[in-house]
C-alpha atoms as a PDB file:
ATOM      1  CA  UNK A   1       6.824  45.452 -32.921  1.00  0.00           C
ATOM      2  CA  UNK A   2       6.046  42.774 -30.699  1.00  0.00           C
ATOM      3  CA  UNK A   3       3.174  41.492 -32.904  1.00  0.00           C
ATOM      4  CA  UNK A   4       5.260  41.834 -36.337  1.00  0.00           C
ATOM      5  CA  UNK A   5       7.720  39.719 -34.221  1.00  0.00           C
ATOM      6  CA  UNK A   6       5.411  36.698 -33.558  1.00  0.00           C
ATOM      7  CA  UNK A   7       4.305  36.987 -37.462  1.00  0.00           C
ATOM      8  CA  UNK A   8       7.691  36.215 -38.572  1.00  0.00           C
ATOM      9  CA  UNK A   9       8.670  34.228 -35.595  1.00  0.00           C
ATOM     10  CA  UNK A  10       6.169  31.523 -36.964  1.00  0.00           C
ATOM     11  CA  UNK A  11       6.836  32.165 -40.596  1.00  0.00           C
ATOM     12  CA  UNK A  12       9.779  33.228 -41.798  1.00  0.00           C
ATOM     13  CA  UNK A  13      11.604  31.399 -38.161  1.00  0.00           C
ATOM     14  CA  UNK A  14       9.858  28.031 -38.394  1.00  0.00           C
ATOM     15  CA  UNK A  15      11.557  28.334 -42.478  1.00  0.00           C
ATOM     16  CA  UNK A  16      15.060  27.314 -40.953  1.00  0.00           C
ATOM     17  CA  UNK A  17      16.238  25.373 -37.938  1.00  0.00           C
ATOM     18  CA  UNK A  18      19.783  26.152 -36.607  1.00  0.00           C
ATOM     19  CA  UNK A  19      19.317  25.406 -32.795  1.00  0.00           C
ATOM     20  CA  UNK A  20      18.015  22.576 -31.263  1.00  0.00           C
ATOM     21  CA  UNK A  21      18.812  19.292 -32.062  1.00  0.00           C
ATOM     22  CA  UNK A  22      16.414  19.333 -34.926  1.00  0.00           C
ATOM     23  CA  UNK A  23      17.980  22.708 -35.663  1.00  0.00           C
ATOM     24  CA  UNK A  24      19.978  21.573 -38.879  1.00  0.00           C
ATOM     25  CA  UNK A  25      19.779  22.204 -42.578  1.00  0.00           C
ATOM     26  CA  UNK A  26      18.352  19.290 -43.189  1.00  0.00           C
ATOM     27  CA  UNK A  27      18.726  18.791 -47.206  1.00  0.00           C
ATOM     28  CA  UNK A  28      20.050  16.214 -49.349  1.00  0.00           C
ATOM     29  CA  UNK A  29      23.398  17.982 -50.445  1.00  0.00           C
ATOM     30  CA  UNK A  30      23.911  22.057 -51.277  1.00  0.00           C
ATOM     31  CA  UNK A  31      23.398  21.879 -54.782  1.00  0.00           C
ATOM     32  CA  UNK A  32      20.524  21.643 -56.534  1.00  0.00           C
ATOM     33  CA  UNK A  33      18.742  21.682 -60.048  1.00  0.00           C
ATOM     34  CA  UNK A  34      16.209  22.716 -58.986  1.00  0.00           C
ATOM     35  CA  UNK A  35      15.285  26.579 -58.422  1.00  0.00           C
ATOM     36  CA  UNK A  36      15.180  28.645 -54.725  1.00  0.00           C
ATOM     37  CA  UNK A  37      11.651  27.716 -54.521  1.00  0.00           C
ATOM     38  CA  UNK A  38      12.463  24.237 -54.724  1.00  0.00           C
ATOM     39  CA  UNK A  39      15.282  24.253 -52.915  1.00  0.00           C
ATOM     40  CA  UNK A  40      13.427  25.780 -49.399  1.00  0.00           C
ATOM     41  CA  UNK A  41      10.233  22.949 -50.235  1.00  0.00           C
ATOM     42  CA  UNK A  42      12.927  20.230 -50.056  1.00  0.00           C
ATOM     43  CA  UNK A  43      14.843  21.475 -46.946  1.00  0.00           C
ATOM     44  CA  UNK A  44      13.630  20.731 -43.679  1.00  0.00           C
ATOM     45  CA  UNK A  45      12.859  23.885 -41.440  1.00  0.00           C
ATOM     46  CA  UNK A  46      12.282  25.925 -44.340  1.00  0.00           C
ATOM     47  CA  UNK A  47       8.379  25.884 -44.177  1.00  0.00           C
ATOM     48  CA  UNK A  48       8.039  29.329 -42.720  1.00  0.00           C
ATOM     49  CA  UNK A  49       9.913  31.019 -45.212  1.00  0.00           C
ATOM     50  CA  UNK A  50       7.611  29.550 -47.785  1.00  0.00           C
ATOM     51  CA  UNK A  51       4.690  30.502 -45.759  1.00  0.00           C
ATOM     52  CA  UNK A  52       5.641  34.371 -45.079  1.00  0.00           C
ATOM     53  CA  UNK A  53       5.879  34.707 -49.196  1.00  0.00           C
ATOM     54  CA  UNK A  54       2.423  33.173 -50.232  1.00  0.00           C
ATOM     55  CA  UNK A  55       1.052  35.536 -47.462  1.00  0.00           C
ATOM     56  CA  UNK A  56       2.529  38.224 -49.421  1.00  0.00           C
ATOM     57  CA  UNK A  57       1.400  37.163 -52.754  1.00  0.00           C
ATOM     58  CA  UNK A  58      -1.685  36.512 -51.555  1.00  0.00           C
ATOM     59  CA  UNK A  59      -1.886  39.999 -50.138  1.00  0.00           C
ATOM     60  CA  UNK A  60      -1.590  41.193 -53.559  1.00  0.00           C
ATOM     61  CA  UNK A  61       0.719  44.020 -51.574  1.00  0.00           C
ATOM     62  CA  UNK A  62       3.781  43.535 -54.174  1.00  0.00           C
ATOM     63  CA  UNK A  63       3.639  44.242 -57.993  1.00  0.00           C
ATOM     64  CA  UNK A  64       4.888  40.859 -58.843  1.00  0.00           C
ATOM     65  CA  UNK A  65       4.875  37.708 -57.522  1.00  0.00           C
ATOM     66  CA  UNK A  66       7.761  36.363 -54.798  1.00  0.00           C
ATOM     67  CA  UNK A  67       6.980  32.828 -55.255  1.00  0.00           C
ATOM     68  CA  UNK A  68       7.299  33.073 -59.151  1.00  0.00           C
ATOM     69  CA  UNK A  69      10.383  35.089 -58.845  1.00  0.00           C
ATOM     70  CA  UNK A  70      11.959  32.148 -55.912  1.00  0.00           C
ATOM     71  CA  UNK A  71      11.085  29.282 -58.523  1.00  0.00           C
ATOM     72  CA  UNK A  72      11.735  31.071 -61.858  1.00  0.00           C
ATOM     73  CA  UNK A  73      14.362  29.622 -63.714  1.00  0.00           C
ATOM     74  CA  UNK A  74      15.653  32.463 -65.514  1.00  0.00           C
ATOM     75  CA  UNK A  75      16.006  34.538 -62.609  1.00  0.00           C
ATOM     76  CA  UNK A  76      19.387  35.408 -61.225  1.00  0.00           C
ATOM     77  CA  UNK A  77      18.764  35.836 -56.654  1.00  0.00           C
ATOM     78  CA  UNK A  78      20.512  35.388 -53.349  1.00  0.00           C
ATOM     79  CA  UNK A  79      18.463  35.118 -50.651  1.00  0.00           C
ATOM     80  CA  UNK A  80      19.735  35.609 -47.280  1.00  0.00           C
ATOM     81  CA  UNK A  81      17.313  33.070 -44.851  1.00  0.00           C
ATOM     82  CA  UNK A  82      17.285  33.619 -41.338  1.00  0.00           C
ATOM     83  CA  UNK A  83      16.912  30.575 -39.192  1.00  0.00           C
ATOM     84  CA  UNK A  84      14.021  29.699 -36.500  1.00  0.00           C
ATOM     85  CA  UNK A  85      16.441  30.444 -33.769  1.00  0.00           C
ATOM     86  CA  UNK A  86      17.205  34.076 -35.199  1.00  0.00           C
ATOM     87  CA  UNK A  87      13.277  34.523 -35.189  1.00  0.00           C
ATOM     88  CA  UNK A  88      13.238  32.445 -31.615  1.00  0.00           C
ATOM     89  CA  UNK A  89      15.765  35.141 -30.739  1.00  0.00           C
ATOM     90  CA  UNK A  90      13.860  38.432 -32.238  1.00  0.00           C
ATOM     91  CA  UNK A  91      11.042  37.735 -30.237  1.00  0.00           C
ATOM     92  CA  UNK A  92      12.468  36.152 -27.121  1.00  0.00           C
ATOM     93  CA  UNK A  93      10.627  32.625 -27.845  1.00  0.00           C
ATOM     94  CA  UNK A  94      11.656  29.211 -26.311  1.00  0.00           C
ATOM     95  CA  UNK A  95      14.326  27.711 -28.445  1.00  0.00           C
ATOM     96  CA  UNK A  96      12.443  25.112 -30.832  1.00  0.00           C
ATOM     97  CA  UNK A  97       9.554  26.632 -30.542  1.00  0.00           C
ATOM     98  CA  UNK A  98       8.640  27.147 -34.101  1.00  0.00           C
ATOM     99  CA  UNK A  99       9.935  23.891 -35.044  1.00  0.00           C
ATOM    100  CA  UNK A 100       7.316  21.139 -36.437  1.00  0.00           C
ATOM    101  CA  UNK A 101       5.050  23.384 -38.536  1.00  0.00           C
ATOM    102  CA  UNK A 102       3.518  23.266 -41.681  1.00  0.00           C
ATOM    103  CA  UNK A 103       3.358  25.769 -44.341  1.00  0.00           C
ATOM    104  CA  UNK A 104      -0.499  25.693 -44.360  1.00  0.00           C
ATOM    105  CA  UNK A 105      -0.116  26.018 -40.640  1.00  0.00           C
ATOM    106  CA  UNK A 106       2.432  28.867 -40.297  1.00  0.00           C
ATOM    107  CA  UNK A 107       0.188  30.714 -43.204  1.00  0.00           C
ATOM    108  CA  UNK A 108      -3.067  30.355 -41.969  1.00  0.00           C
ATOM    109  CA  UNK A 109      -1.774  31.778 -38.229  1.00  0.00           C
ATOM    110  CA  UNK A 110       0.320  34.639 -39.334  1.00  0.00           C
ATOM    111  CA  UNK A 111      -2.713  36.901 -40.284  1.00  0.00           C
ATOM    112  CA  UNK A 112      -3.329  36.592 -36.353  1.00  0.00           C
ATOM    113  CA  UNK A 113      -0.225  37.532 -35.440  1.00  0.00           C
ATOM    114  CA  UNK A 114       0.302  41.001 -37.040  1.00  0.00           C
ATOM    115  CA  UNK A 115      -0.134  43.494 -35.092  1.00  0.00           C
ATOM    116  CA  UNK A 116      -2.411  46.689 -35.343  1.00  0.00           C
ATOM    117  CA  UNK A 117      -1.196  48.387 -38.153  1.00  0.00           C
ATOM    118  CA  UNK A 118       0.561  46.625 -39.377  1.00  0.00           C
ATOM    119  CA  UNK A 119       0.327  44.453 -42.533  1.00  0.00           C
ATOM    120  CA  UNK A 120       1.600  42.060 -46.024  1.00  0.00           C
ATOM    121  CA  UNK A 121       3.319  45.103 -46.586  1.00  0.00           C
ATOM    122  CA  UNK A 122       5.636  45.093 -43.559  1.00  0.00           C
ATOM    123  CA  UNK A 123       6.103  41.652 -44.368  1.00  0.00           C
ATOM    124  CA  UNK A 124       7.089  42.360 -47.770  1.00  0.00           C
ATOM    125  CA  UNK A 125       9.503  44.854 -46.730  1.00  0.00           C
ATOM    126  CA  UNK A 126      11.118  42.438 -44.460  1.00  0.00           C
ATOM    127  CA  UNK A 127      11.732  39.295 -47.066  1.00  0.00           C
ATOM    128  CA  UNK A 128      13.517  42.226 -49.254  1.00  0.00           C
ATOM    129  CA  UNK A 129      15.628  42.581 -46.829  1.00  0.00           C
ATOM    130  CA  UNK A 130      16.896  38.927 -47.415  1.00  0.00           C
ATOM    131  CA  UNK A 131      17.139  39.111 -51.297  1.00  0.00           C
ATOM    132  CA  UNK A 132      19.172  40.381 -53.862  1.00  0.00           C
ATOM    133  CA  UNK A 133      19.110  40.733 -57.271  1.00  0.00           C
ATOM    134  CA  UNK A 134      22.666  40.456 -58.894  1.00  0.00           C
ATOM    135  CA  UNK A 135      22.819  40.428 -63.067  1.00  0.00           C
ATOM    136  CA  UNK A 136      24.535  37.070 -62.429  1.00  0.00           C
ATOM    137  CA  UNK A 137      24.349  34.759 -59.258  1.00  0.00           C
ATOM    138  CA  UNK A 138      27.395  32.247 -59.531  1.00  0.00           C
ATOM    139  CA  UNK A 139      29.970  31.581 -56.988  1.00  0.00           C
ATOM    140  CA  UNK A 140      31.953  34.340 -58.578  1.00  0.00           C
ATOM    141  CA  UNK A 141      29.487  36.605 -57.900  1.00  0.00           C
ATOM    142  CA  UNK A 142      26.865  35.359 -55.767  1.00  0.00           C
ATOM    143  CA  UNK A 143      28.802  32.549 -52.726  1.00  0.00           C
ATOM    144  CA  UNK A 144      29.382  33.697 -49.469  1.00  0.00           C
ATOM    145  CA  UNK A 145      33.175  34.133 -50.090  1.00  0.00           C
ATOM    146  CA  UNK A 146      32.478  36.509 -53.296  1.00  0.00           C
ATOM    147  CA  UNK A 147      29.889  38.593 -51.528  1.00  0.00           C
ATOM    148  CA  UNK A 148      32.881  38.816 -48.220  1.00  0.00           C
ATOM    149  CA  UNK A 149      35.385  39.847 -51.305  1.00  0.00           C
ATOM    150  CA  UNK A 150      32.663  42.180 -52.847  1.00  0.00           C
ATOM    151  CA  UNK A 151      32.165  44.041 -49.066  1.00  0.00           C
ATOM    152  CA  UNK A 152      28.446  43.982 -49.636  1.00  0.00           C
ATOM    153  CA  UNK A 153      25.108  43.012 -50.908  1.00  0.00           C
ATOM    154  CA  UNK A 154      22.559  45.133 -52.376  1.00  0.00           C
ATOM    155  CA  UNK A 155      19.465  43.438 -51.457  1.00  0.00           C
ATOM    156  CA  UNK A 156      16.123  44.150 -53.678  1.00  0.00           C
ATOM    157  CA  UNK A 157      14.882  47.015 -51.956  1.00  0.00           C
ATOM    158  CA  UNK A 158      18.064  49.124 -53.269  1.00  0.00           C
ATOM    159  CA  UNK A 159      19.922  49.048 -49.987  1.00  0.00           C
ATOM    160  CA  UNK A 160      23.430  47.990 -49.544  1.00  0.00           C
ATOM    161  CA  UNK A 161      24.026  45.873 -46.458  1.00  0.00           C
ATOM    162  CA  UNK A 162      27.976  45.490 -45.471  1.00  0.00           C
ATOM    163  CA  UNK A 163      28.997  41.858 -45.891  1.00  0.00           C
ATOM    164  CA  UNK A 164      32.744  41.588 -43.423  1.00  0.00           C
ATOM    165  CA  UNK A 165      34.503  38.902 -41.299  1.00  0.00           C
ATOM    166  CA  UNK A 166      32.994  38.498 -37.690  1.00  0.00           C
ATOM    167  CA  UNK A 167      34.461  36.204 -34.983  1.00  0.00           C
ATOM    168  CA  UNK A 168      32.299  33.559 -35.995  1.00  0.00           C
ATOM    169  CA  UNK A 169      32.477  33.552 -39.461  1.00  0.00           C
ATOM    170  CA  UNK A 170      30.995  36.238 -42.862  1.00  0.00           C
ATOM    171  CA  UNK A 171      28.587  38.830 -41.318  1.00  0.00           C
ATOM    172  CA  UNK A 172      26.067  40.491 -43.059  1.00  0.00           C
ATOM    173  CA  UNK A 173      25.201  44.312 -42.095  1.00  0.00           C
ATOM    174  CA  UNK A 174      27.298  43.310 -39.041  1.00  0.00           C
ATOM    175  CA  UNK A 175      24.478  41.597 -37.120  1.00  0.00           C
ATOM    176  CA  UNK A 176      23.509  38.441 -38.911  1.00  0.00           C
ATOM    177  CA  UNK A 177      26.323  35.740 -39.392  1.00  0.00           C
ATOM    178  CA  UNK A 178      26.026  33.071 -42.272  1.00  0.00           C
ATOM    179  CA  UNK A 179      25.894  30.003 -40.786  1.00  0.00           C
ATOM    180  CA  UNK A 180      25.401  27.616 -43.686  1.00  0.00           C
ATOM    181  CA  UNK A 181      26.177  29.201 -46.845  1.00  0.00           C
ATOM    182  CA  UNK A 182      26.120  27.905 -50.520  1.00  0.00           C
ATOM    183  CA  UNK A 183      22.934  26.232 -51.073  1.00  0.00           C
ATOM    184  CA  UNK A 184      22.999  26.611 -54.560  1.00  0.00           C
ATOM    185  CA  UNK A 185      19.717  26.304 -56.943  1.00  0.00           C
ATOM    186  CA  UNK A 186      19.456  26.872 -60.881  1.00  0.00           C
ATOM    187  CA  UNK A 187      18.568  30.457 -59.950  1.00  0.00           C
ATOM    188  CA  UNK A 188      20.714  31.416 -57.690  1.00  0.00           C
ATOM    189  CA  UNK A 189      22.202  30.595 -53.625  1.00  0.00           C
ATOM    190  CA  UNK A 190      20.335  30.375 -50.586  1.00  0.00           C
ATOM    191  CA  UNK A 191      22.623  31.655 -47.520  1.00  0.00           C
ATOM    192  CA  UNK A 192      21.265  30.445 -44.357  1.00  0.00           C
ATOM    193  CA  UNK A 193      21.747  33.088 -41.300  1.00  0.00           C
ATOM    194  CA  UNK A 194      21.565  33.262 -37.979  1.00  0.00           C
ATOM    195  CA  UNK A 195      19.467  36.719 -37.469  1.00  0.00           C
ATOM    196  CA  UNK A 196      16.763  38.478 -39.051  1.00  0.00           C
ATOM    197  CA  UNK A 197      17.641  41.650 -41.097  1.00  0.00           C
ATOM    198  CA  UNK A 198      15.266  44.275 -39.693  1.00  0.00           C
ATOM    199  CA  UNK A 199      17.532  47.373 -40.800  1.00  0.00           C
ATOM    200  CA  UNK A 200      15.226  50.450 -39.398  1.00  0.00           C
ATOM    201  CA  UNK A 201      11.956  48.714 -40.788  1.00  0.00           C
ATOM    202  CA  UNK A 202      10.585  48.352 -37.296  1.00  0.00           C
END
């Protein structure tokens, strides 16, 4: 557990600063016309995230690709993104601590990381976790105030995770609060949260 922790600790964490005072969601505006894919490459903090998923399709572990499926412009995704601090948290790391690093860098080290055992596929399982697949993503059906009026998400591994009010702010699977919602791409929204969705998969 500890191992899987450091993996996404430097990938998936050092994808979105919250934190520090380099902790913010550093992009020009929340919309974009671009797609997901484009959206993380062109927000600061979001390497990790980009790193975890071409060490998945790499791995070969999925029967599609995640990257094509973040930057396809016909899909239709959310995708909830924990920030470095939630991974910072997870794994009891200094806060900042995967800030700074590159997406070559966070790729090439997570291999290392993973423990025993344990593999692309628990990876895999993870970034699920974080993305959903509705027949339409708009802010009718896909914002953070829809999915609070909906009273869930079912996220791409066929799970529903409870989406309700928390005392600081819409809380998904009533552990992980968004904390900077409504990036929107051509494809879809990017919610940025505060803690990673583990769910029983460690």
């Amino acid at each position: 557990m500890t191992a899987l922790k450091a993996l996404f600790s430097t990938a998936l964490a050092a994808a979105f600063v919250v934190a520090a005072p380099s902790s913010t969601f550093a992009h020009s505006n929340n919309h974009s016309t671009g797609t997901i894919l484009d959206v993380l490459t062109a927000t600061d903090g979001a390497q990790a995230v980009v790193a975890a998923v071409l060490v998945v399709d790499e791995a070969g572990v999925l029967d599609f690709s995640l990257a094509e499926l973040l930057g396809d412009k016909k899909s239709q995704l959310i995708l909830l993104a924990p920030s470095n601090s939630a991974f910072e948290n997870l794994l009891g790391l200094d806060p900042g601590a995967l800030d700074g690093l590159s997406v070559e860098q966070i790729k090439d080290a997570l291999p290392g990381l993973l423990p025993a055992g344990v593999g692309a596929g628990e990876v895999a399982a993870i970034l699920l976790k974080h993305a959903s697949l509705p027949e339409r993503a708009n802010n009718r059906t896909a914002s953070a105030s829809a999915l609070l009026q909906n009273g869930f998400i079912e996220v791409a591994d066929g799970s529903e995770l409870p989406v309700s009010i928390g005392g600081e702010g819409i809380k998904v699977n009533y552990e992980a609060t968004i904390v900077a919602p409504n990036f929107r791409a051509r494809n879809g929204f990017v919610h940025f949260i505060d803690t990673v969705i583990i769910d029983g998969l460690l």
